[in-house]
Protein backbone atom coordinates (compact mmCIF):
# COMPACT_ATOMS: atom_id res chain seq x y z
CA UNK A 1 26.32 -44.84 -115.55
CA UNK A 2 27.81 -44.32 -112.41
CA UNK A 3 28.82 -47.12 -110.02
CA UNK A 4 30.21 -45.66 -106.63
CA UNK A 5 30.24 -43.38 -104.68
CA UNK A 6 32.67 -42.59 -101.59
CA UNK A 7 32.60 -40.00 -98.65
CA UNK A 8 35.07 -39.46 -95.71
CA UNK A 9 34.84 -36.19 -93.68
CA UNK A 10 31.47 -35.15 -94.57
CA UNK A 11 29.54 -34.75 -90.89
CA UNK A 12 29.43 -38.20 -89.74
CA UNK A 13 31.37 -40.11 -92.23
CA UNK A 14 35.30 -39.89 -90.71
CA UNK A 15 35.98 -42.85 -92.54
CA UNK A 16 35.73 -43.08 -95.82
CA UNK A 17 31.94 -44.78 -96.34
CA UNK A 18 31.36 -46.61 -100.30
CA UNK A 19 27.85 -46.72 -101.60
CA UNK A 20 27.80 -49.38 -104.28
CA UNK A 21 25.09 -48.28 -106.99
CA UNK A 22 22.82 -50.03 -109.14
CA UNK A 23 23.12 -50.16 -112.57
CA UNK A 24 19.77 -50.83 -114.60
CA UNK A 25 19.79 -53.60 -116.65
CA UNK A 26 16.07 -53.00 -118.48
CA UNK A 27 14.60 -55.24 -115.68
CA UNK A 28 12.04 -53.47 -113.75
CA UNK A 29 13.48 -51.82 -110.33
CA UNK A 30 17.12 -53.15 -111.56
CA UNK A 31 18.69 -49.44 -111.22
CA UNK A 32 17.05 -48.32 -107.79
CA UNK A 33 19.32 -48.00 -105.00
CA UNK A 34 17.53 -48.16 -102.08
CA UNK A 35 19.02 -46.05 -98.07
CA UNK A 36 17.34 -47.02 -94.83
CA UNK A 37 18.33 -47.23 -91.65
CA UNK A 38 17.66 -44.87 -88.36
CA UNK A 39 16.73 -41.06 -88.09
CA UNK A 40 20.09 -39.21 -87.83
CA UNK A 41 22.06 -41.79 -89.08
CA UNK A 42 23.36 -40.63 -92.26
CA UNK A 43 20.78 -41.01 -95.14
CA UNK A 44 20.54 -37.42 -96.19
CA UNK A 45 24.46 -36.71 -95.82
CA UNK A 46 24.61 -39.33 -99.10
CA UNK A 47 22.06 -37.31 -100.39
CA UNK A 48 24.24 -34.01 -99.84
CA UNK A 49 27.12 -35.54 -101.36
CA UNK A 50 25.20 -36.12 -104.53
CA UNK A 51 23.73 -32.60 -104.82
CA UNK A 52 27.65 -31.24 -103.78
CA UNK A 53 29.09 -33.03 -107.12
CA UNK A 54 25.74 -31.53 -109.23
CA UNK A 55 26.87 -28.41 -108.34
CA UNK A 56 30.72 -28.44 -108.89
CA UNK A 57 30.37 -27.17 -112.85
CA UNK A 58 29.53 -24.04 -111.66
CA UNK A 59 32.31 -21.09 -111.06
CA UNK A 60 31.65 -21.26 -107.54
CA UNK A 61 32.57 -24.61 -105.90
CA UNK A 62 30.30 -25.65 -103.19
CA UNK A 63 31.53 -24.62 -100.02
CA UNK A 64 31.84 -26.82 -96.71
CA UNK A 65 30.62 -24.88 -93.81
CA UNK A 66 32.51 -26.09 -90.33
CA UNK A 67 29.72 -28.10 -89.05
CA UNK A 68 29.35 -30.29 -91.88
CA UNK A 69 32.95 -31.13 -91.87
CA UNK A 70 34.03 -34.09 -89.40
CA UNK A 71 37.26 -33.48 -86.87
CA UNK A 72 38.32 -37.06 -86.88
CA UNK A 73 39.38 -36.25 -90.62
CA UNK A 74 41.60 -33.17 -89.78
CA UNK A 75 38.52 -31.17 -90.80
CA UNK A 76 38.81 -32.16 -94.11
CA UNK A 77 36.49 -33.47 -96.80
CA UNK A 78 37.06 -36.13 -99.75
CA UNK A 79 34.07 -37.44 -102.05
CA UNK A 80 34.55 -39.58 -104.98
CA UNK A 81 32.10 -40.40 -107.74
CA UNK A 82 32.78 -43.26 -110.06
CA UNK A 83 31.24 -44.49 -113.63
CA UNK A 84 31.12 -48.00 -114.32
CA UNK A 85 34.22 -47.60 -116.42
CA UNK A 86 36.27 -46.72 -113.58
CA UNK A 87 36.97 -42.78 -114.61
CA UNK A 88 36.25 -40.90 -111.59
CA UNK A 89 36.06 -36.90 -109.99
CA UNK A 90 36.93 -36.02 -106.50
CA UNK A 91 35.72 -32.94 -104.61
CA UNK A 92 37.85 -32.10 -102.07
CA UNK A 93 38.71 -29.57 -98.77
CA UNK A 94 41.43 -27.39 -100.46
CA UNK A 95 44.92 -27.55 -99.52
CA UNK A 96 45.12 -24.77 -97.64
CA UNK A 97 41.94 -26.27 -95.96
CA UNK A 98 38.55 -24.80 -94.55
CA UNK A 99 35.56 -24.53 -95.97
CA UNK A 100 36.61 -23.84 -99.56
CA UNK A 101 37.10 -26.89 -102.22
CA UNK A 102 38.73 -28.18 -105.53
CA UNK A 103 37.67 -30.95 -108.18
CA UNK A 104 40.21 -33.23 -109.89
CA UNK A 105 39.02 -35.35 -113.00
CA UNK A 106 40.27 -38.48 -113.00
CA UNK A 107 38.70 -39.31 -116.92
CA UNK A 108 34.98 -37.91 -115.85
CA UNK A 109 34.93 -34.43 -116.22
CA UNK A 110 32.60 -32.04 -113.99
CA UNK A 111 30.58 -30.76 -117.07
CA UNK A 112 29.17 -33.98 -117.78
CA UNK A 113 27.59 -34.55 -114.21
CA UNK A 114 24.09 -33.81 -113.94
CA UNK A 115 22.10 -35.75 -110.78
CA UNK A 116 18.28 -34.93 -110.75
CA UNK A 117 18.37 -33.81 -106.85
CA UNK A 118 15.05 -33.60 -104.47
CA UNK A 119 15.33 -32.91 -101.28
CA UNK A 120 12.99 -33.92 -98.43
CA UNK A 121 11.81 -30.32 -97.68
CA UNK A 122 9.81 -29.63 -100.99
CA UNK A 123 7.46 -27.27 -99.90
CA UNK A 124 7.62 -23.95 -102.10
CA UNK A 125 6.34 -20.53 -102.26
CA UNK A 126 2.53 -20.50 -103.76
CA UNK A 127 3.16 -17.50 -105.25
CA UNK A 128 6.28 -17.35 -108.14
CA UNK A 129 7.61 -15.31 -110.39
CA UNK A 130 7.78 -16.39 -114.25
CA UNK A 131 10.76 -18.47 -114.79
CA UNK A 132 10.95 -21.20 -117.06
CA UNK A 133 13.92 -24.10 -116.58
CA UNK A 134 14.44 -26.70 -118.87
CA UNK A 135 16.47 -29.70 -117.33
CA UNK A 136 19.41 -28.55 -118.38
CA UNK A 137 18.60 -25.07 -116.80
CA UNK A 138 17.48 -26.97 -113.60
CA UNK A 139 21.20 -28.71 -113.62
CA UNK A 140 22.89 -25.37 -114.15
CA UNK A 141 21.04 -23.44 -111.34
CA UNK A 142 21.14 -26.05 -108.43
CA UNK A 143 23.10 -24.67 -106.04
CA UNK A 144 24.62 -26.59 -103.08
CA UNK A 145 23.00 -25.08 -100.06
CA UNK A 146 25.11 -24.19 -97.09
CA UNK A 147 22.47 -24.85 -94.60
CA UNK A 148 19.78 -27.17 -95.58
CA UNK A 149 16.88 -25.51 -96.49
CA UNK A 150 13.08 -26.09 -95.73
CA UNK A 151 11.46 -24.56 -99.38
CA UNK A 152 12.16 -25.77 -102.56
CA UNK A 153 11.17 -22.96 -104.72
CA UNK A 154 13.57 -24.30 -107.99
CA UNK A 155 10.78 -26.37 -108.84
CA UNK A 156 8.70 -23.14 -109.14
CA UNK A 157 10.69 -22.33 -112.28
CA UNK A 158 10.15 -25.89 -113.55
CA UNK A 159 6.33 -25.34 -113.87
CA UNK A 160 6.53 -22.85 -116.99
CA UNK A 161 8.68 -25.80 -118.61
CA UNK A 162 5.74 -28.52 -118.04
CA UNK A 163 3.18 -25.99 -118.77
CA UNK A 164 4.52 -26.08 -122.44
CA UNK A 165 3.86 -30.00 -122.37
CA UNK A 166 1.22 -31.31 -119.70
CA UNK A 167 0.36 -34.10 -121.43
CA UNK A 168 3.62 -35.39 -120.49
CA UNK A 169 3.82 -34.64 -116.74
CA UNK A 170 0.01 -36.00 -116.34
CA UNK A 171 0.32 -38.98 -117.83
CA UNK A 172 3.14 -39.63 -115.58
CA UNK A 173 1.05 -38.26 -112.17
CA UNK A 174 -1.85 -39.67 -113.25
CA UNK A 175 -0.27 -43.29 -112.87
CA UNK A 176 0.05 -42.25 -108.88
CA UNK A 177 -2.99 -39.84 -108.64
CA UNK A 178 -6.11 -41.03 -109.54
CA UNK A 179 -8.18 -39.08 -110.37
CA UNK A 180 -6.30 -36.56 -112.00
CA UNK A 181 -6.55 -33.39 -110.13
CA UNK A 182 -7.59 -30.62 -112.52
CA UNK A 183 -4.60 -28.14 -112.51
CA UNK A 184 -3.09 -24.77 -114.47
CA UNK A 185 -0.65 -21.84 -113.95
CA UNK A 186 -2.79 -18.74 -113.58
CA UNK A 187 -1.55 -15.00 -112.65
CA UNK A 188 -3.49 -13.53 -109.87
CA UNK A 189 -4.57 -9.38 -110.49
CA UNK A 190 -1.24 -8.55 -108.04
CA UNK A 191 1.07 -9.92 -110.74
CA UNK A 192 1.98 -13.03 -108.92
CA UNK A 193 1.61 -16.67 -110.67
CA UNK A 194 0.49 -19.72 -108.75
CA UNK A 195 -0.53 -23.30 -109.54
CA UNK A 196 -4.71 -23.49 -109.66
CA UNK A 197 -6.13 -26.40 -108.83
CA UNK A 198 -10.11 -26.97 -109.71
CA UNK A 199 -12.35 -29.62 -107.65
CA UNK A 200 -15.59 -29.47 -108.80
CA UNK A 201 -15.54 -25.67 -109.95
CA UNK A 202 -13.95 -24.73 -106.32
CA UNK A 203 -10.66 -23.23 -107.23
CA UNK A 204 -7.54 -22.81 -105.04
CA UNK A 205 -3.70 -22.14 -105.15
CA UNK A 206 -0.86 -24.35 -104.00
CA UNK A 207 -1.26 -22.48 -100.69
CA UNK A 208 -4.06 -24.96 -100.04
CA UNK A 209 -3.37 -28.28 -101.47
CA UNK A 210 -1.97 -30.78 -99.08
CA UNK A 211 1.99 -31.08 -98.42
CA UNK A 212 1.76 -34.85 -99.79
CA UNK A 213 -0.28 -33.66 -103.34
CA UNK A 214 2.58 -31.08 -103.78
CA UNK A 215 5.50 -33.68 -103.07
CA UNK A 216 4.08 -35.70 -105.89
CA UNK A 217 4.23 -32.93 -108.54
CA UNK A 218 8.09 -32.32 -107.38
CA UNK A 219 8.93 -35.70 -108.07
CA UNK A 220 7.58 -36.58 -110.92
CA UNK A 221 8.93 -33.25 -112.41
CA UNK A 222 12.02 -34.81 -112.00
CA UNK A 223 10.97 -38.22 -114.17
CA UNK A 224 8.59 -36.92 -116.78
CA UNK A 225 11.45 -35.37 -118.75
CA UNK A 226 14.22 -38.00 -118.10
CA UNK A 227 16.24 -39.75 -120.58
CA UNK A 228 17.56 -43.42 -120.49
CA UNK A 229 20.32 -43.47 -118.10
CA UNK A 230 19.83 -40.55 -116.18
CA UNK A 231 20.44 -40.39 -112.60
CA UNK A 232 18.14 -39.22 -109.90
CA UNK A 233 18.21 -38.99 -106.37
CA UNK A 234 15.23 -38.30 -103.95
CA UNK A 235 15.44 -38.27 -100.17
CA UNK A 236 12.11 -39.62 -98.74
CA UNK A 237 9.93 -39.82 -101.06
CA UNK A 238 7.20 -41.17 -98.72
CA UNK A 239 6.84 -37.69 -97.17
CA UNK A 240 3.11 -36.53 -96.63
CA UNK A 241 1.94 -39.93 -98.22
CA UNK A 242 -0.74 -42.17 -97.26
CA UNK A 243 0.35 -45.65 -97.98
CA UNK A 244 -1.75 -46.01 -100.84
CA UNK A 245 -0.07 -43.54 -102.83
CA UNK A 246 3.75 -44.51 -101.13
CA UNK A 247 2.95 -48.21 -103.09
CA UNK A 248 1.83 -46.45 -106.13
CA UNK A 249 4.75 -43.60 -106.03
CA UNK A 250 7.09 -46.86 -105.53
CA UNK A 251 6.10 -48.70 -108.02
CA UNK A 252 6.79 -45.33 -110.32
CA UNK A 253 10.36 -45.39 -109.37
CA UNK A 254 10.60 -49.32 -109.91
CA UNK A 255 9.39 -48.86 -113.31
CA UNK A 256 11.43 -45.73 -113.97
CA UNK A 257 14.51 -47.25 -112.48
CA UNK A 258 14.42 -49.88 -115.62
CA UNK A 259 16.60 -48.05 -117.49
CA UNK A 260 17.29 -44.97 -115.24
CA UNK A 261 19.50 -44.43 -111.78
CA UNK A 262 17.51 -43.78 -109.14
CA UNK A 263 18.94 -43.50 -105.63
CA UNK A 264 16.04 -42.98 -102.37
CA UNK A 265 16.57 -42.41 -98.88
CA UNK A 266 13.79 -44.09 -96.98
CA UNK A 267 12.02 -44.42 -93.48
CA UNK A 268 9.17 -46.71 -95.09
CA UNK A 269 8.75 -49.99 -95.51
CA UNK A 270 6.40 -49.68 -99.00
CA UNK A 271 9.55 -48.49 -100.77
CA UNK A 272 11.61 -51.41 -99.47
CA UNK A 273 11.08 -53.68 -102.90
CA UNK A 274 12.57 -57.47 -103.03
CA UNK A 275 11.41 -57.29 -106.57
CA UNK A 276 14.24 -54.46 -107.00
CA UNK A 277 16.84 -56.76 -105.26
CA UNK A 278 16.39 -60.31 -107.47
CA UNK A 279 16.16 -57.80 -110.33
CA UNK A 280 20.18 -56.45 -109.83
CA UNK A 281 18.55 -53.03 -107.42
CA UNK A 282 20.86 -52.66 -104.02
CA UNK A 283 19.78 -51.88 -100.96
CA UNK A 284 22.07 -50.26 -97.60
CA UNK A 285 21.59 -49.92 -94.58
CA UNK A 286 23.17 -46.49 -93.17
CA UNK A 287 23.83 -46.85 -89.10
CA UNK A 288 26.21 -44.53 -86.62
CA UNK A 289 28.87 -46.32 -84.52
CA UNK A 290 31.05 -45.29 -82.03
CA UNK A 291 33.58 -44.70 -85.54
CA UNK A 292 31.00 -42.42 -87.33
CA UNK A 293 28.48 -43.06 -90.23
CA UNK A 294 28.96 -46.51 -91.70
CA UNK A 295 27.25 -47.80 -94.82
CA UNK A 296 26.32 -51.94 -94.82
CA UNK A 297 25.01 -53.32 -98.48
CA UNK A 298 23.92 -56.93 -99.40
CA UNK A 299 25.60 -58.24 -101.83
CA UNK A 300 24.84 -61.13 -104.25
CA UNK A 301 24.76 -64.03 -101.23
CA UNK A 302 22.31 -62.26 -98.98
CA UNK A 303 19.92 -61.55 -102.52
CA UNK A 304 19.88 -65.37 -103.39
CA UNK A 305 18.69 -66.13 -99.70
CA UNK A 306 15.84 -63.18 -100.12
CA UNK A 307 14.83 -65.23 -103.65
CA UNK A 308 14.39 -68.25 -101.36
CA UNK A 309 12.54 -66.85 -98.72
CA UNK A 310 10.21 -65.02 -101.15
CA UNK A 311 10.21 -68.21 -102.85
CA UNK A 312 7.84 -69.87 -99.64
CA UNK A 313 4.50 -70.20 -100.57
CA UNK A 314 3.58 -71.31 -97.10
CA UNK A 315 4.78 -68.57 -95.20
CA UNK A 316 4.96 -65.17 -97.42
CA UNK A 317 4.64 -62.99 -94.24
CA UNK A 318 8.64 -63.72 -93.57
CA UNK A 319 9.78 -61.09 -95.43
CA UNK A 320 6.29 -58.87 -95.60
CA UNK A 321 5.74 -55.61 -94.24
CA UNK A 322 6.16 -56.28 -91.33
CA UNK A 323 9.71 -57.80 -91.95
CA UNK A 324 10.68 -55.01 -93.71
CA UNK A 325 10.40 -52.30 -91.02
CA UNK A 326 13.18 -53.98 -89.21
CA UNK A 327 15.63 -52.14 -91.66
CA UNK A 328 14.50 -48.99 -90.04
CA UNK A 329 15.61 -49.91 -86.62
CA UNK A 330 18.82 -48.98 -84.12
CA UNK A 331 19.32 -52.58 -83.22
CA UNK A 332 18.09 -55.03 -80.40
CA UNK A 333 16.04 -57.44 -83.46
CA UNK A 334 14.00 -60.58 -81.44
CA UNK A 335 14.33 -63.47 -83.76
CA UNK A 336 11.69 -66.42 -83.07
CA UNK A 337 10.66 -69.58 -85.32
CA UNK A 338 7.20 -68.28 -86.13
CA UNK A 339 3.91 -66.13 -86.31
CA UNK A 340 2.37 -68.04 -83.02
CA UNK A 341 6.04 -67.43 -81.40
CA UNK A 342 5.56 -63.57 -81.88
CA UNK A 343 1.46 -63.59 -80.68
CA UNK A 344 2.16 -65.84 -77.59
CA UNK A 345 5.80 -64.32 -76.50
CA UNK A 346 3.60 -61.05 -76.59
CA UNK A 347 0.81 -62.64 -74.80
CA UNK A 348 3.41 -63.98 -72.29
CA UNK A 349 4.58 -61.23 -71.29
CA UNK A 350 1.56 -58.97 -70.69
CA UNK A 351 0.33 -62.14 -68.28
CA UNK A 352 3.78 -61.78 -66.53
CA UNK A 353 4.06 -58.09 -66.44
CA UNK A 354 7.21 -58.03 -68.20
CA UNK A 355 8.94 -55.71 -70.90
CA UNK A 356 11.59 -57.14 -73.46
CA UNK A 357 13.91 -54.84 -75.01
CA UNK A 358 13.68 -55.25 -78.64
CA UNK A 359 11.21 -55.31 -82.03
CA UNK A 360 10.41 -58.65 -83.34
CA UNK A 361 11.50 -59.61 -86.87
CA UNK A 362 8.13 -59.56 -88.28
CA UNK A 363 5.71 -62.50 -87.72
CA UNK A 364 8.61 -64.49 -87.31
CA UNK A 365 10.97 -65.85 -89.35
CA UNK A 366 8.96 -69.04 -91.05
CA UNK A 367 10.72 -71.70 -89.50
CA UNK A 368 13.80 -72.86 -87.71
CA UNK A 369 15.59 -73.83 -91.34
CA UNK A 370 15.36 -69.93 -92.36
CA UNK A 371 17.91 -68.80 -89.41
CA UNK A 372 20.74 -68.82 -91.26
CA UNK A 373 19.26 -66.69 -93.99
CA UNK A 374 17.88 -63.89 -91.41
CA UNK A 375 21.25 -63.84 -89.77
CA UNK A 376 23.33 -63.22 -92.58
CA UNK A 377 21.07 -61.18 -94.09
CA UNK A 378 20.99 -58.58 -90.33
CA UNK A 379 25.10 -59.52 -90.02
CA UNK A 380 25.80 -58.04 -93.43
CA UNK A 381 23.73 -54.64 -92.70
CA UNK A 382 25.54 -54.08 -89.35
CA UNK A 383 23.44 -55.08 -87.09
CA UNK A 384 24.80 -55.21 -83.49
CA UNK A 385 22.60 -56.71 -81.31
CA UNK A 386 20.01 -59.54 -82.13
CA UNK A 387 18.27 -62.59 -80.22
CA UNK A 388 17.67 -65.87 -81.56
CA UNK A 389 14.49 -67.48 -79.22
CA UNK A 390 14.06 -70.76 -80.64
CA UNK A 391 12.26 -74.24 -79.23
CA UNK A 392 13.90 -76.93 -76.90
CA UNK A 393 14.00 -79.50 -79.95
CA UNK A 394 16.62 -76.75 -82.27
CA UNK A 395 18.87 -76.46 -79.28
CA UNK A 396 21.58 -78.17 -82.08
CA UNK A 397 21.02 -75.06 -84.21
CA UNK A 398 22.25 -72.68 -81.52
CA UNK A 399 25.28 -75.16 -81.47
CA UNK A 400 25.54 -74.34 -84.40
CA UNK A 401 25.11 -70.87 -85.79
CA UNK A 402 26.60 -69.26 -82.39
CA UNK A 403 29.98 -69.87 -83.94
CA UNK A 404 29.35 -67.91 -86.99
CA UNK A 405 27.51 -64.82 -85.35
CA UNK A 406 28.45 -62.93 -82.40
CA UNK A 407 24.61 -62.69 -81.52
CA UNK A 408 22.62 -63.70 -78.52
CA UNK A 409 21.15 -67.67 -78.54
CA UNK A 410 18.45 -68.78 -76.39
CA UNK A 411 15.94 -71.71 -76.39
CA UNK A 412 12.74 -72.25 -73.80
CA UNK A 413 12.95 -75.47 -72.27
CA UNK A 414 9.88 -76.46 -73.96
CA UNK A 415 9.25 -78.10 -77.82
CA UNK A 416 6.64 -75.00 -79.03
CA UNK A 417 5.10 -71.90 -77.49
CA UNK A 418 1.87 -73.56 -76.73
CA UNK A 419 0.78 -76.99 -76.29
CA UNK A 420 -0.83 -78.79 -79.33
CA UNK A 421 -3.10 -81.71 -79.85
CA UNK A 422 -2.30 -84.80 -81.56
CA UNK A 423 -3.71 -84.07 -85.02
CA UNK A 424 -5.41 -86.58 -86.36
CA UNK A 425 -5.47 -87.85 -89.97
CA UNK A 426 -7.97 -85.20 -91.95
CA UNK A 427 -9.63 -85.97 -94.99
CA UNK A 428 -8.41 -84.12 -98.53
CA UNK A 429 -9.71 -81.24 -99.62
CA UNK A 430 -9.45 -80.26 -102.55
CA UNK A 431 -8.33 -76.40 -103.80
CA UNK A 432 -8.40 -74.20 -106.96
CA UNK A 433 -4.27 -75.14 -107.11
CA UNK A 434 -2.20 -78.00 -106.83
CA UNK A 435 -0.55 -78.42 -103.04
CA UNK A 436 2.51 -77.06 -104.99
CA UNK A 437 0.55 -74.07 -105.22
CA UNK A 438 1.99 -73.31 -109.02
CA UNK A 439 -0.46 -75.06 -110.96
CA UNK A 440 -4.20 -74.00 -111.24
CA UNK A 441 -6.57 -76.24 -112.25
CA UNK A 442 -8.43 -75.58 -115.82
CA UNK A 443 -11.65 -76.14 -114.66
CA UNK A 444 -11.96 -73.08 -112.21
CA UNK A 445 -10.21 -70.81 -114.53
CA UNK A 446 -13.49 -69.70 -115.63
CA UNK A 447 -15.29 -69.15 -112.03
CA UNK A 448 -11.80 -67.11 -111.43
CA UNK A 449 -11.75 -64.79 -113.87
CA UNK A 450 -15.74 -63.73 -112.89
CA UNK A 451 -14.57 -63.36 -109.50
CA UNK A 452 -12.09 -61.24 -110.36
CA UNK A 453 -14.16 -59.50 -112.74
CA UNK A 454 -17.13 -58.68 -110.23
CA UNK A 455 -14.39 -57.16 -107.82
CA UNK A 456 -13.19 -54.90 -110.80
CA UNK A 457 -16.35 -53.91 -111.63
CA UNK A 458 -17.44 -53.32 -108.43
CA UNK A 459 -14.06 -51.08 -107.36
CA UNK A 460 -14.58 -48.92 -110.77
């Protein structure tokens, strides 16, 4: 397994940038290591360094044209990729420098890496040749591109290989697609070969199935032939995706990720999993400073706050979708104590005819007594610039947190957002759980289940 791995000089790295990886454990998501952060910010470069050390067993060493090498490092490029028993390789600029490079094994030898790359332009030609790669084959022909391309026509010669077992590959799509689309290899009369897909007796090619159908077939090419820990590495997977299918395509990688390495670079929330996190998954946030490409991961302190938060039956939104977008962000994160903070500081400000600079974290943050948690959590992926708004009656809280983050406090001069009534004493009522909400009660199990079971039947 491989448990690091470390770029300086590679376009906007020009300091030397670790990426911690996750090791799978058997736990479900416990190998996934998960990239946001902004557009241009550094996601696919970690992705490039991957596909650079896939391709170093070949005779020809990947070459470093002069854009992709940074001037703050003497024009000069060092990666380093670890296993967890500390043997290492480095890929490095030459001595005599430019674009040409050398490995040095350090106990892990180049013929022994093979990383499962997709990139994010997997569009390929409808019409192939007959080629047939096995993974090994796949391994031994991915070349490190130059320039970054926009087809992805080695997946072309994978087809022939999961012709010879569909069962396989479908079983694997069909846990994403739903139905099944109906699909062969055929040869049209010019001598050409194409994928055929059949809806409903109307046949087409590849040339007109959507971008999104086609970016599911690439990736789970890459899973339906894995073994147990393999590594692969996909660079946004949501591409072309409605949601429905980026939740179903997620939970793919989560299970494959078990006892696989799976590294994704990601602009969407729906592959942002907390599940991945408790399990022993990592997650980083990727960001560009004023000193280059910098990469910020939580470690085990941050996790244990996330297991709390998810832990809050009375406010689950705190770290829902909406939460989870944030990681996506520049900066300039608005921090208030809840979901009626975020609907009437909105509401505020369209009476006012103001703007505020900034997103707000989600629906809020669940409460005053979560701050802490949100701040380290945003402090340990780099975040620059966020504001706490909280109530007149937690002024002691900005006392005391604004010593331990270099962030921006404020507090209205008011107890809440909105006045409230006095609420009155209400009389019980009484729910299918307990008010812990863990324990149902027996005698509803029943009326449950056929509840559950109408809705199934119904959706079939």
């Amino acid at each position: 397994m491989y448990s690091k791995l470390s770029i300086k000089g590679l376009r906007g790295f020009s300091q030397t940038g670790n990426l911690n990886l996750s090791i799978p454990n058997g736990q479900i998501g416990s190998g996934l290591t998960t990239l946001v952060g902004p557009n241009n910010a550094g996601k696919s470069t970690i992705i490039e360094a991957f596909k650079a050390f896939n391709s170093i067993k070949g005779h020809n060493k990947p070459s470093f044209t002069e854009g992709k090498r940074n001037k703050n490092t003497d024009d000069r490029i060092e990666l380093k990729l670890y296993k967890d028993d500390d043997n290492f390789i480095t890929l490095r600029t030459s001595p005599q420098g430019g674009s040409e490079t050398e490995s040095i094994s350090n106990g892990l030898e180049d013929s022994n890496i093979n990383i499962f790359v997709i990139k994010s332009r997997r569009t390929f030609n409808p019409y192939f040749s007959k080629s047939k790669w096995n993974r090994n084959d796949f391994f031994q022909h991915d070349a490190f591109e130059e320039q970054r391309s926009a087809v992805y026509n080695n997946f072309s010669n994978r087809l022939f290989n999961i012709n010879e077992n569909p069962n396989d590959f479908n079983k694997i799509l069909s846990k994403v697609l739903s139905p099944l689309p109906n699909w062969t290899i055929d040869q049209s009369d010019n001598g050409n070969y194409y994928i055929k897909f059949n809806y409903d007796n109307h046949y087409h090619s590849s040339e007109g199935a959507g971008e999104g159908l086609l970016s599911i077939f690439t990736i789970v090419d890459a899973l339906y032939d894995s073994q147990k820990d393999d590594i692969i590495v996909i660079d946004e997977p949501e591409l072309s995706l409605h949601p429905s299918l980026q939740r179903k395509l997620c939970q793919l990688l989560l299970e494959f990720s078990a006892d696989r390495q799976i590294v994704i670079s990601t602009h969407s929330p729906y592959f942002v999993s907390w599940e991945s996190l408790l399990n022993g998954g990592k997650l980083a946030r990727i960001i560009k400073k004023n000193n280059g490409t910098e990469i910020n991961q939580l470690v085990e302190k941050q996790i244990q706050s996330i297991k709390q938060l998810l832990g809050n039956f009375f406010n689950p939104h705190t770290l829902g979708i909406d939460a989870k977008e944030i990681f996506f962000l520049e900066d300039n994160v608005l921090i208030v104590e809840g979901q009626e903070d975020v609907v009437y500081f909105q509401q505020i400000l369209n009476i006012l005819h103001l703007q505020i600079s900034g997103s707000f974290f989600g629906w809020g943050i669940g409460g005053a007594g979560n701050l802490d948690k949100i701040l380290d959590i945003l402090n340990q992926l780099g975040y620059d610039k966020v504001s706490v708004i909280l109530d007149k009656n937690m002024e002691h809280l900005i006392k005391q947190y604004s010593k331990d983050y270099p962030y921006l406090f404020q507090a209205i001069p008011t107890n809440d957002i909105r006045d409230k009534k006095a609420i009155q004493e209400k009389s019980a009522v009484e729910g299918l759980i307990d008010q812990s909400g863990k324990i149902i009660k027996e005698q509803y199990i029943d009326d449950i289940q056929k509840i559950i079971n109408n809705i199934n039947e119904y959706n079939a």
